[in-house]
Protein backbone atom coordinates (compact mmCIF):
# COMPACT_ATOMS: atom_id res chain seq x y z
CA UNK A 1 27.96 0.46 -25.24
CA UNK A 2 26.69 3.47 -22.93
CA UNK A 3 23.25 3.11 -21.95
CA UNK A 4 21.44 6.29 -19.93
CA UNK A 5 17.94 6.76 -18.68
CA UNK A 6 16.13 9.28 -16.85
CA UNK A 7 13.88 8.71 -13.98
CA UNK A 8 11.11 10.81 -12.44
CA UNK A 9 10.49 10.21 -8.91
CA UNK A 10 7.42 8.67 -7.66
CA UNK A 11 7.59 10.38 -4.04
CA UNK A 12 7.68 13.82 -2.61
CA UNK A 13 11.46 15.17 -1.74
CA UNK A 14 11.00 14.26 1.89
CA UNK A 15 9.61 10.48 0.92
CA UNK A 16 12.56 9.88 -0.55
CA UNK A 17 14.86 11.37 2.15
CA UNK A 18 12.90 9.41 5.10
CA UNK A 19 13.49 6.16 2.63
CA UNK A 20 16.73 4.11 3.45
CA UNK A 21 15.86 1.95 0.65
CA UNK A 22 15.33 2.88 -2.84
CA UNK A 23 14.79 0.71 -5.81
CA UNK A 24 13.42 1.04 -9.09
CA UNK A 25 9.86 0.96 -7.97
CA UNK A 26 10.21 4.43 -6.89
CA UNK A 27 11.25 5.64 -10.03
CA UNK A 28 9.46 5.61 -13.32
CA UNK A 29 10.91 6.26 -16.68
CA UNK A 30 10.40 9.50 -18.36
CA UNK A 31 8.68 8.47 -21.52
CA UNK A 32 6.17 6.25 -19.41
CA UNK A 33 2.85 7.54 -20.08
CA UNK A 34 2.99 8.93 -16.10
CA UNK A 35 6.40 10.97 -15.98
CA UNK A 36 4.49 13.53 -17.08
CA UNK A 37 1.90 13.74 -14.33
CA UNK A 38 4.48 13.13 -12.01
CA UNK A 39 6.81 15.63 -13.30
CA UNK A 40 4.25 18.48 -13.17
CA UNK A 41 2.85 17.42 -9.64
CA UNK A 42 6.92 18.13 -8.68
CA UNK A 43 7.18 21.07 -10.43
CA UNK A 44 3.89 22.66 -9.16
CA UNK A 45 4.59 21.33 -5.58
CA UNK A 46 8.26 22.60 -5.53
CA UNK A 47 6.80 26.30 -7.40
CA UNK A 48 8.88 25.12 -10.60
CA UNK A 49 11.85 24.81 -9.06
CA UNK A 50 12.75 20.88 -8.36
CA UNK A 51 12.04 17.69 -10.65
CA UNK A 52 13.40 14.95 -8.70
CA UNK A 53 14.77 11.64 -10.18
CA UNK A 54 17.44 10.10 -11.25
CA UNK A 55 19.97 9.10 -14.45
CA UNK A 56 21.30 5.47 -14.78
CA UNK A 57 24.08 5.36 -16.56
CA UNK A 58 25.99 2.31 -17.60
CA UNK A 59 28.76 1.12 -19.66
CA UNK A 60 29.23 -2.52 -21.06
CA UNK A 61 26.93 -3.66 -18.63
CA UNK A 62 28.84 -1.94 -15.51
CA UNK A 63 26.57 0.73 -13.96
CA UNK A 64 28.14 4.06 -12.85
CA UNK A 65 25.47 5.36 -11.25
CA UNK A 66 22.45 3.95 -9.56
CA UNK A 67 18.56 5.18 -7.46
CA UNK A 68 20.98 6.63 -4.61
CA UNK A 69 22.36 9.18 -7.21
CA UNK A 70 19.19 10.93 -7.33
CA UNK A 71 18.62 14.66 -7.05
CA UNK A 72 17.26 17.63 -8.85
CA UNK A 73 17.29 16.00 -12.49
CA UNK A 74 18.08 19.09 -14.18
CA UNK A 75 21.44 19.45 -11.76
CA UNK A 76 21.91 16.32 -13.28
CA UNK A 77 21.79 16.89 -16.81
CA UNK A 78 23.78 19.85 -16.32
CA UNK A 79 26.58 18.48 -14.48
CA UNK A 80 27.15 15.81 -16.93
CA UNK A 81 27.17 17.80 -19.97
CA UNK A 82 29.56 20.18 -17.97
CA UNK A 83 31.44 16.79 -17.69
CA UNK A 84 31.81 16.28 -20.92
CA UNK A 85 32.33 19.01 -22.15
CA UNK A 86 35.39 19.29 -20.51
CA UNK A 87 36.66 16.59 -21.16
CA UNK A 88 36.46 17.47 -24.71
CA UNK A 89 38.24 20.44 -23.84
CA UNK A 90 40.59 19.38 -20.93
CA UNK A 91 41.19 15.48 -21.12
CA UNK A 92 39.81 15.85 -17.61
CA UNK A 93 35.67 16.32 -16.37
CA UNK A 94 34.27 15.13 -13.30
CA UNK A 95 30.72 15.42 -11.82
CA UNK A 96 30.00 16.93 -8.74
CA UNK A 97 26.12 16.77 -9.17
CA UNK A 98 24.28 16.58 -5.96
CA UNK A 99 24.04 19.37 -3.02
CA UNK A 100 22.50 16.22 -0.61
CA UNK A 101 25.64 14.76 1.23
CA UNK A 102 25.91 11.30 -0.26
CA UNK A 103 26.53 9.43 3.01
């Protein structure tokens, strides 16, 4: 079974850069009661450009991507529908999503 969930970050982009260690405390589901808040405090603070967070993704219980993967949550989403799509298509997709070097 393939689980996904999207998380909004709790912290400001540079919070989360300064942070060596993220966990799940620094994330917060998108249909809590708060993403919302949080996700408009991003938007307005990045002039509707950025929503940072992240999407978990597992499969049988093996995760394939974890907090570290986070980014611009819309690059995201787009990336892994661009996936899958071709893979549809190709046999082949991959997902390049982040611009931050993943060190």
């Amino acid at each position: 079974m393939v689980t996904i969930q999207t998380y909004i970050s709790k912290n400001s982009y540079d919070a989360i850069v300064n942070k060596h260690l993220l966990a799940n405390g620094d994330f917060i589901p998108i249909h809590h009661s708060s993403a919302k808040q949080l996700g408009n405090q991003q938007l307005f603070t990045s002039k509707g450009t950025s929503l940072y967070g992240t999407v978990i993704i597992s499969y049988q219980g093996q995760f394939l991507s974890s907090f570290y993967d986070w980014d611009d949550v819309d690059g995201i989403w787009l990336s892994i529908l661009q996936a899958m799509y071709d893979c549809l298509n190709t046999g082949i997709g991959t997902c390049g999503f982040s611009d931050r070097s993943m060190d």
